[in-house]
PDB file of N, CA and C in Angstrom:
ATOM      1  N   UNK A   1       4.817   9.367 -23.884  1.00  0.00           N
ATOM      2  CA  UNK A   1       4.664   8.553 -22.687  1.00  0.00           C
ATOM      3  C   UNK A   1       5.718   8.963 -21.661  1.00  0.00           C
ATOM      4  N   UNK A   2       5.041   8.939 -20.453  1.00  0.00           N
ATOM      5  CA  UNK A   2       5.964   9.103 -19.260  1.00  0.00           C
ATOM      6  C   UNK A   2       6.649   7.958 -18.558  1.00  0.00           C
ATOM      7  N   UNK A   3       7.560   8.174 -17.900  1.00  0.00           N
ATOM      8  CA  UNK A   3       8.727   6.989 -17.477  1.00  0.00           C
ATOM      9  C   UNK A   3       8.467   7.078 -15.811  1.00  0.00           C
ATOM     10  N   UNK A   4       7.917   5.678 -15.320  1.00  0.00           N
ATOM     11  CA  UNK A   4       8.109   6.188 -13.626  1.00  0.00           C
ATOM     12  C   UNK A   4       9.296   4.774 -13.126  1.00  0.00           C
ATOM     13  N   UNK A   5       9.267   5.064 -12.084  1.00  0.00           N
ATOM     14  CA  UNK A   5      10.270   3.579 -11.646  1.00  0.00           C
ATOM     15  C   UNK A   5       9.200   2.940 -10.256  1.00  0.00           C
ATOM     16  N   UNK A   6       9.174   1.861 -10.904  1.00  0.00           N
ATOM     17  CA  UNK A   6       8.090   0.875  -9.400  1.00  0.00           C
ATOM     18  C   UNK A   6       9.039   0.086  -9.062  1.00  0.00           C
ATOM     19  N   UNK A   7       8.813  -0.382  -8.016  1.00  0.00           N
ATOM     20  CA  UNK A   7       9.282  -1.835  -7.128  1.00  0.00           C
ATOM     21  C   UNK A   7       8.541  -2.737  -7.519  1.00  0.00           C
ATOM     22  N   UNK A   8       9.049  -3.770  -7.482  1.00  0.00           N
ATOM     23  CA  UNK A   8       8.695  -5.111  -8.508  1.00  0.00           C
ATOM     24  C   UNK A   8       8.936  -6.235  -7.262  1.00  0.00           C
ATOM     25  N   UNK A   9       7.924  -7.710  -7.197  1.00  0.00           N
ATOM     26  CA  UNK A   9       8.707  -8.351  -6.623  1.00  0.00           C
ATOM     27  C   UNK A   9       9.750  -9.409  -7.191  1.00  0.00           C
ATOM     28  N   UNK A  10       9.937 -10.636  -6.254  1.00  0.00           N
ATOM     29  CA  UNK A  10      11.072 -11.384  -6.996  1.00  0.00           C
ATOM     30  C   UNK A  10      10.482 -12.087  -8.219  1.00  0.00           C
ATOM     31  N   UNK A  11       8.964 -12.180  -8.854  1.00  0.00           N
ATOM     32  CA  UNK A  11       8.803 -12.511  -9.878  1.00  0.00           C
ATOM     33  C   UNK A  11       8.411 -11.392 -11.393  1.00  0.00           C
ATOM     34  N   UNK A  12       8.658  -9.908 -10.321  1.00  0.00           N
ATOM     35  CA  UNK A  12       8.348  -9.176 -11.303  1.00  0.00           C
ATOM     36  C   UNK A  12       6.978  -8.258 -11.425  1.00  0.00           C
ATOM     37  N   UNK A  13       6.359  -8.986 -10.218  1.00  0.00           N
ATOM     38  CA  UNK A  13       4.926  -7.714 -10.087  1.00  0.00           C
ATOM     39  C   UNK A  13       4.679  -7.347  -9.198  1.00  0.00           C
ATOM     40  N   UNK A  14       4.522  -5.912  -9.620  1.00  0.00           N
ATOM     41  CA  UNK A  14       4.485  -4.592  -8.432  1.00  0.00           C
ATOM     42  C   UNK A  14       4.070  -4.918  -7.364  1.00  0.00           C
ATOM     43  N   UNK A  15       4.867  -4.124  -6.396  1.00  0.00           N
ATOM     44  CA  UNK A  15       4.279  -4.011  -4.887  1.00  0.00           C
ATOM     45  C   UNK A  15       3.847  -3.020  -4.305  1.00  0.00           C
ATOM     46  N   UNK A  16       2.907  -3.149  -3.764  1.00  0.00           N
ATOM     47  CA  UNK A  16       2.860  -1.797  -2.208  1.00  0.00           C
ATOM     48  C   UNK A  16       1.848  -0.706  -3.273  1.00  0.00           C
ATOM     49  N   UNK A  17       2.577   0.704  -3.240  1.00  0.00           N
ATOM     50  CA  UNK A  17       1.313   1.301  -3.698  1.00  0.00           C
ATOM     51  C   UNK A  17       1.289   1.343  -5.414  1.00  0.00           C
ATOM     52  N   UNK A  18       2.465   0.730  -6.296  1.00  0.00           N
ATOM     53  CA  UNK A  18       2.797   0.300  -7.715  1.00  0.00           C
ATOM     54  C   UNK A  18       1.728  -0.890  -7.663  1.00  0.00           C
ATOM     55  N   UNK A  19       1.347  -1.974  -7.197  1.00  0.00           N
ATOM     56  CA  UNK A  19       0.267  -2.757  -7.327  1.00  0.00           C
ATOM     57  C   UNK A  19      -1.083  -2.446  -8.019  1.00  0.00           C
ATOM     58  N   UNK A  20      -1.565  -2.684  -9.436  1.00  0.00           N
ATOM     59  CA  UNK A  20      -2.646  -1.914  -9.711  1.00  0.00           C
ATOM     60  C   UNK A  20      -4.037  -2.030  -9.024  1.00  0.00           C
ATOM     61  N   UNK A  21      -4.321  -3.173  -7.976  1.00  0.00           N
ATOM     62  CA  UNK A  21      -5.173  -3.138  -6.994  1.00  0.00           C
ATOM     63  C   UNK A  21      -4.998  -1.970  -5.843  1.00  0.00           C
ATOM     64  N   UNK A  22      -3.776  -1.719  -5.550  1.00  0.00           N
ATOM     65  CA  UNK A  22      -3.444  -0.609  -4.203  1.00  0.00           C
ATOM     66  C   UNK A  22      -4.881   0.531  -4.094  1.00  0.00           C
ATOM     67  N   UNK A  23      -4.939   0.417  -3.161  1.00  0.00           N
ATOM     68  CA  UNK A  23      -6.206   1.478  -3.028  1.00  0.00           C
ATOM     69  C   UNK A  23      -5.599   3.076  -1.836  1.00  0.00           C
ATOM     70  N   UNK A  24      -4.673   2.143  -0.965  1.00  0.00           N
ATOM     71  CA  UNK A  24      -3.882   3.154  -0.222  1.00  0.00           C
ATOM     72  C   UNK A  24      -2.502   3.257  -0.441  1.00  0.00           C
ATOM     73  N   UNK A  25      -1.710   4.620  -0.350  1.00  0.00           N
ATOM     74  CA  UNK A  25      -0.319   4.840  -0.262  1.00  0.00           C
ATOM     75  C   UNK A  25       0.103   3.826   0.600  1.00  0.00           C
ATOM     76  N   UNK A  26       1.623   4.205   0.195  1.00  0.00           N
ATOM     77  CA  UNK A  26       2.816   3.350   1.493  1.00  0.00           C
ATOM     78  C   UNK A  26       2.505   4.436   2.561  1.00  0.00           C
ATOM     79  N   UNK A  27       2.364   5.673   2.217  1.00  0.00           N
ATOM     80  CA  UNK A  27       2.173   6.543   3.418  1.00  0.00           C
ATOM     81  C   UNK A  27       1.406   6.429   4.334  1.00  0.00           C
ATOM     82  N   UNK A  28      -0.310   5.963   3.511  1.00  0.00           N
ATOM     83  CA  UNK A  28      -1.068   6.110   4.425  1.00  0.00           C
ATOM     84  C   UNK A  28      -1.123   4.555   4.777  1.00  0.00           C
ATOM     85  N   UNK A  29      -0.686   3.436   4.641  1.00  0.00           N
ATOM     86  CA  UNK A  29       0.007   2.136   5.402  1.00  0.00           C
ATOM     87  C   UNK A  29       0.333   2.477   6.632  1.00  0.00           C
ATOM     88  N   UNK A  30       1.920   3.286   6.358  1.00  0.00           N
ATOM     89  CA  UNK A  30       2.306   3.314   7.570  1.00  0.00           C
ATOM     90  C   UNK A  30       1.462   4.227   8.525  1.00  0.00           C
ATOM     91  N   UNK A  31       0.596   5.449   7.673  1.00  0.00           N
ATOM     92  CA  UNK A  31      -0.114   5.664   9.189  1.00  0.00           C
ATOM     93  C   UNK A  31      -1.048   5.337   9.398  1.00  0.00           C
ATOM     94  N   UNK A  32      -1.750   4.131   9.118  1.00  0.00           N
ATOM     95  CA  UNK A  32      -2.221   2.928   9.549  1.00  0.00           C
ATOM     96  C   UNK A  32      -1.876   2.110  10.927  1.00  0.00           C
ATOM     97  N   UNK A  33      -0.821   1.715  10.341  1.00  0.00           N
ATOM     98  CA  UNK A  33      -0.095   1.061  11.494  1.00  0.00           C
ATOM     99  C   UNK A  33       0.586   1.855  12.420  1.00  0.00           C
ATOM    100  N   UNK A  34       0.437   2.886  12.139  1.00  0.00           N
ATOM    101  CA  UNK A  34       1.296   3.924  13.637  1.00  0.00           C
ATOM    102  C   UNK A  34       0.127   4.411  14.555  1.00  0.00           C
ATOM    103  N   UNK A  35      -1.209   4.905  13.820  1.00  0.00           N
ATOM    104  CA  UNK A  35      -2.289   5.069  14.426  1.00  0.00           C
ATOM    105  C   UNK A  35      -3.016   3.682  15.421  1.00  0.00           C
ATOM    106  N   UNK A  36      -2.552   2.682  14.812  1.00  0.00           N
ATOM    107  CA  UNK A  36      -3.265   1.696  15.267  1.00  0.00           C
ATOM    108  C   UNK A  36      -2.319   1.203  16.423  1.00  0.00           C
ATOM    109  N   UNK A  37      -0.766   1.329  16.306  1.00  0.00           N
ATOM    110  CA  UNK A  37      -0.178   1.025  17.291  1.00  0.00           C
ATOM    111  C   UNK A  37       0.150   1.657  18.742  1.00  0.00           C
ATOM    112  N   UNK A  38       0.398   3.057  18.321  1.00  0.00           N
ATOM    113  CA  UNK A  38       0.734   4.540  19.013  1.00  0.00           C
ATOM    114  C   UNK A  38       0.049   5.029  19.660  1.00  0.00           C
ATOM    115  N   UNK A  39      -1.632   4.952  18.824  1.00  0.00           N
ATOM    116  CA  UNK A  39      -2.458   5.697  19.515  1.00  0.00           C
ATOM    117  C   UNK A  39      -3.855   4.928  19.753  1.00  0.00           C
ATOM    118  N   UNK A  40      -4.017   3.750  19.256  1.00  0.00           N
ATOM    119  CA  UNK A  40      -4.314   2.594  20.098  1.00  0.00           C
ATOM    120  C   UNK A  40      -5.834   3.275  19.272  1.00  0.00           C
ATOM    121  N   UNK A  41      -6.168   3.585  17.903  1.00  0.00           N
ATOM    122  CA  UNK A  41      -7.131   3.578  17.256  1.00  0.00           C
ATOM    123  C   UNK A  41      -7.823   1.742  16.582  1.00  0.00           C
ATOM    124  N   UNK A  42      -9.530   1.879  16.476  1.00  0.00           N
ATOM    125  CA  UNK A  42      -9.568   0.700  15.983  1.00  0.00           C
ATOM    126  C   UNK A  42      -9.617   0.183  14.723  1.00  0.00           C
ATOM    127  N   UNK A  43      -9.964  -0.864  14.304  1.00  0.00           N
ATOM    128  CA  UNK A  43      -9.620  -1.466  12.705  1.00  0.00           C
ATOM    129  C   UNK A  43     -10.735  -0.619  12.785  1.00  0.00           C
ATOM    130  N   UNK A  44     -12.287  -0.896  13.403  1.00  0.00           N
ATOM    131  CA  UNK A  44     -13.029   0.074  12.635  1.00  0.00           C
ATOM    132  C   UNK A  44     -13.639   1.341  12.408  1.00  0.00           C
ATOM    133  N   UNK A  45     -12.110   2.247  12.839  1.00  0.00           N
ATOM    134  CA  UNK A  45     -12.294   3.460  12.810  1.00  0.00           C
ATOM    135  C   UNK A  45     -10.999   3.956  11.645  1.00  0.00           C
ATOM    136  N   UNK A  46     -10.292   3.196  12.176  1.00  0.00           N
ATOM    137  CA  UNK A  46      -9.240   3.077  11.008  1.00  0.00           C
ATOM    138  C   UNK A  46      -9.911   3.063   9.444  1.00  0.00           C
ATOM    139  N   UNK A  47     -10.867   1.728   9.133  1.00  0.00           N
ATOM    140  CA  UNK A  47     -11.459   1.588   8.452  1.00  0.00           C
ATOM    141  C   UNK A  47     -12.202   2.936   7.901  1.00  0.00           C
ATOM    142  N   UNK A  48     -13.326   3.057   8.567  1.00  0.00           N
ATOM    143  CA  UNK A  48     -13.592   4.380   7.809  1.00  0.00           C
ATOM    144  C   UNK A  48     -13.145   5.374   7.742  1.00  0.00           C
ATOM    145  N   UNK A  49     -11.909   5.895   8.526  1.00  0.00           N
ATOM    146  CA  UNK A  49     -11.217   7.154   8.012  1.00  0.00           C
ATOM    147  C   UNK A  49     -10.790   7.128   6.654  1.00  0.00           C
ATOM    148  N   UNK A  50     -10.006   5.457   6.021  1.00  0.00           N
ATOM    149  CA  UNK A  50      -9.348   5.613   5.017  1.00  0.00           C
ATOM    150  C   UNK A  50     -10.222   5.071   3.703  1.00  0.00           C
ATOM    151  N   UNK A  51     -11.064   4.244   4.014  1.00  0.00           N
ATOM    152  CA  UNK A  51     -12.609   4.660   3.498  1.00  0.00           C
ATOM    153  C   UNK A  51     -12.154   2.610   2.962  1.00  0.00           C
ATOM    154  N   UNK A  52     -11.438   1.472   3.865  1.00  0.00           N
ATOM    155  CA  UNK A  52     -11.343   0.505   3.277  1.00  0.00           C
ATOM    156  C   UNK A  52     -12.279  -0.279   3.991  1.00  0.00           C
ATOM    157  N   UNK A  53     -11.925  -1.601   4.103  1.00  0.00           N
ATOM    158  CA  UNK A  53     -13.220  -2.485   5.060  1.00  0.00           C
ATOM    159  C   UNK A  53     -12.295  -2.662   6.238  1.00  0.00           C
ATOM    160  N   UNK A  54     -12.738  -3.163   7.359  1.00  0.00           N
ATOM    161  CA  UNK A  54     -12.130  -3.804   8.139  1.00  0.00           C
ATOM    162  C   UNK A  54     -11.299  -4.898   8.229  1.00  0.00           C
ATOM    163  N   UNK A  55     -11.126  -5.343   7.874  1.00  0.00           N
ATOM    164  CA  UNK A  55     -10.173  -7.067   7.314  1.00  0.00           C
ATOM    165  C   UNK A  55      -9.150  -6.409   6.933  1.00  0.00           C
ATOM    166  N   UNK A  56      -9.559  -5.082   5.449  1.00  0.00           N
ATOM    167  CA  UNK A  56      -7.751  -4.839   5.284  1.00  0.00           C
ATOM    168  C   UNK A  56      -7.339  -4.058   6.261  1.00  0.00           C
ATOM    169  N   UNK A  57      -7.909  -3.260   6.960  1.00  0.00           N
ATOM    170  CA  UNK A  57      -6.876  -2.785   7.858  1.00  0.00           C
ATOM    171  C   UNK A  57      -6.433  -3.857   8.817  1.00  0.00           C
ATOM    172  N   UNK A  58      -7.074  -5.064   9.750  1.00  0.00           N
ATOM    173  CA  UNK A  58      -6.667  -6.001  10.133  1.00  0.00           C
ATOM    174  C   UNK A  58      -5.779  -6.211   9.340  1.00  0.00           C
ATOM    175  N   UNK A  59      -5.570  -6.812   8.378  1.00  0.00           N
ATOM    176  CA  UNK A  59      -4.428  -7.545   7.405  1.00  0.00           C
ATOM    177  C   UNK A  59      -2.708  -6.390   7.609  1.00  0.00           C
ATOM    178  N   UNK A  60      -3.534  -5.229   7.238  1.00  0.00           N
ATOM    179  CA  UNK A  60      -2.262  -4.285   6.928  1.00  0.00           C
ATOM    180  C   UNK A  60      -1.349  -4.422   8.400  1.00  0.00           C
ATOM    181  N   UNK A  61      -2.738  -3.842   9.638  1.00  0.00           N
ATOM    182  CA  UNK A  61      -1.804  -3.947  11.365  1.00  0.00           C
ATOM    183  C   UNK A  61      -1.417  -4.750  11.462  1.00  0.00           C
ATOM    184  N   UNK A  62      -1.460  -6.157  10.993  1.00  0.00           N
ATOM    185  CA  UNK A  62      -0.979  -7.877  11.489  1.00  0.00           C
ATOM    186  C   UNK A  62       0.134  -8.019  10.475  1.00  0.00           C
ATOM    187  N   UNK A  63       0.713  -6.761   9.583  1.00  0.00           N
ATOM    188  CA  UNK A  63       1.404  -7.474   8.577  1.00  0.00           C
ATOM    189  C   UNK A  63       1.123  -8.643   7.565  1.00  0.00           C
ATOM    190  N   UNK A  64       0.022  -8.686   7.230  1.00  0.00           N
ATOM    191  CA  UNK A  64      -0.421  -9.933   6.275  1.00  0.00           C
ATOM    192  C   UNK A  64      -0.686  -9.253   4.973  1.00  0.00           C
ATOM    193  N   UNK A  65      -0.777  -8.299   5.223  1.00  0.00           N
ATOM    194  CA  UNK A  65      -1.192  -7.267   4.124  1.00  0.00           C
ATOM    195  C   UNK A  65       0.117  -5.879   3.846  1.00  0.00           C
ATOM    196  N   UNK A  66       0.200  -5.637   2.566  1.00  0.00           N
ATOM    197  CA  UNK A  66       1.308  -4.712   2.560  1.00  0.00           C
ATOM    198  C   UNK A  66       2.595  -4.865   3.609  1.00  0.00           C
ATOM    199  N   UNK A  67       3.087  -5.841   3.722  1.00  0.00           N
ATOM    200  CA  UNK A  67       4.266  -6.457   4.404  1.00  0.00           C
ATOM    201  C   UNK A  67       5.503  -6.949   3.128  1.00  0.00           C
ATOM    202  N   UNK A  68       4.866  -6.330   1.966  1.00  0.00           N
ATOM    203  CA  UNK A  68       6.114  -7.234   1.353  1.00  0.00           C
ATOM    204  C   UNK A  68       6.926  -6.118   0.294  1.00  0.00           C
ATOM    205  N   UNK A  69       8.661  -6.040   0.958  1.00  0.00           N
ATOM    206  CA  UNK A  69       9.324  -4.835   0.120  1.00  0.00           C
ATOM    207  C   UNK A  69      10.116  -5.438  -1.008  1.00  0.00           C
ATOM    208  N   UNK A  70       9.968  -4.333  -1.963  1.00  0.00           N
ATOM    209  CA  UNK A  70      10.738  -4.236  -3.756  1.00  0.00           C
ATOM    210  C   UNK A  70      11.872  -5.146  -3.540  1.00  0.00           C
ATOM    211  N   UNK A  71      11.781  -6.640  -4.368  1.00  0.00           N
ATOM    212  CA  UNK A  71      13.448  -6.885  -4.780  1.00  0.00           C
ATOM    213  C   UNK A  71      13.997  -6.125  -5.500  1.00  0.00           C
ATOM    214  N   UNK A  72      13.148  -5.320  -6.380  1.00  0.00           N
ATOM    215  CA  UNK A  72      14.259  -4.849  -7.402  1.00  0.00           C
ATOM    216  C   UNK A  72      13.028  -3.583  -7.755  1.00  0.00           C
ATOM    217  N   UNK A  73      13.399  -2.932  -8.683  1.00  0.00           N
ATOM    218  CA  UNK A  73      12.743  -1.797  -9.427  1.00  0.00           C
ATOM    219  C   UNK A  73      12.920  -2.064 -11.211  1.00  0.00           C
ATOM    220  N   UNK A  74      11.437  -1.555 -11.624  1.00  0.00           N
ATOM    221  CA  UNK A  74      11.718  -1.639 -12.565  1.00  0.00           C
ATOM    222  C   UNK A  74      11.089  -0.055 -13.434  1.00  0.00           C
ATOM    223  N   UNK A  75      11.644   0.057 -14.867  1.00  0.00           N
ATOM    224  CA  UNK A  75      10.849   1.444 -15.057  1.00  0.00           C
ATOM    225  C   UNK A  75       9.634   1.370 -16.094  1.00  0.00           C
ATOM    226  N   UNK A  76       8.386   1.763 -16.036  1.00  0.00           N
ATOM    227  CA  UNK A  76       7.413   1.482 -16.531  1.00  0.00           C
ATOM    228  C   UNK A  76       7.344   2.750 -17.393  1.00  0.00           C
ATOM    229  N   UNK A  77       6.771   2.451 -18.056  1.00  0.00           N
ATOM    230  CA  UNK A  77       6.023   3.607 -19.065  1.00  0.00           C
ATOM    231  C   UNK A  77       4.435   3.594 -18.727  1.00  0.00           C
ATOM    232  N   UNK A  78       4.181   5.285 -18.589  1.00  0.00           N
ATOM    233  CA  UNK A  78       2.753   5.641 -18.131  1.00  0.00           C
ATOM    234  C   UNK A  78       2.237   6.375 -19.058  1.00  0.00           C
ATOM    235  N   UNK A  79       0.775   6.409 -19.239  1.00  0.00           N
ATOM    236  CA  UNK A  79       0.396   7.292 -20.381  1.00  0.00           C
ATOM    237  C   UNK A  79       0.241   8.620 -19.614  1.00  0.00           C
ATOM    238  N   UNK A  80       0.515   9.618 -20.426  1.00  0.00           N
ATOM    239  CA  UNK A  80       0.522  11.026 -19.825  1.00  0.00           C
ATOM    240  C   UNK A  80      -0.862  11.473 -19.259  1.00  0.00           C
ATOM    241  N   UNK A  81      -1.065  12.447 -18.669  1.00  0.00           N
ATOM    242  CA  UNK A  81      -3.115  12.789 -18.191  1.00  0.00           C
ATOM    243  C   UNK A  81      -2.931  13.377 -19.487  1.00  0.00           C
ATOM    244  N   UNK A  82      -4.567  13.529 -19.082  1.00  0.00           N
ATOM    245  CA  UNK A  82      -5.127  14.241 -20.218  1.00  0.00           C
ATOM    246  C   UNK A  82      -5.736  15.661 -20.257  1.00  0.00           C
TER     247      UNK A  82
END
């Protein structure tokens, strides 16, 4: 087994792209919100570039969504590929 380190929140379950729901990086978050702010793209183009619905990218640009950073880290054990 492999060893990774996630961010955890203050009760202990993962955040951001460690969340086992996460469907997008922290990366592609933030260029989410830089596209949507910077270059004045819409939720529903946003939307289908990154292939989610509209609401989460609403959620993510409004901060309601993926707004919340690691109290702490913790280190998980992963099963190796195959």
């Amino acid at each position: 087994m492999e060893q990774r380190i996630v961010g955890v929140d203050a009760r202990g379950n993962r955040v951001g792209e460690d969340h086992r729901l996460a469907v997008l990086t922290d990366a592609e978050v933030e260029l989410v919100r830089q596209l949507h702010e910077a270059d004045g793209l819409t939720y529903e183009a946003l939307a289908e570039k990154f292939g989610v619905s509209k609401s989460t990218i609403a959620g993510i640009c409004q901060y309601r969504r993926r707004a919340q950073l690691p109290a702490s880290w913790r280190v998980v054990r992963v099963p190796m590929d195959r």
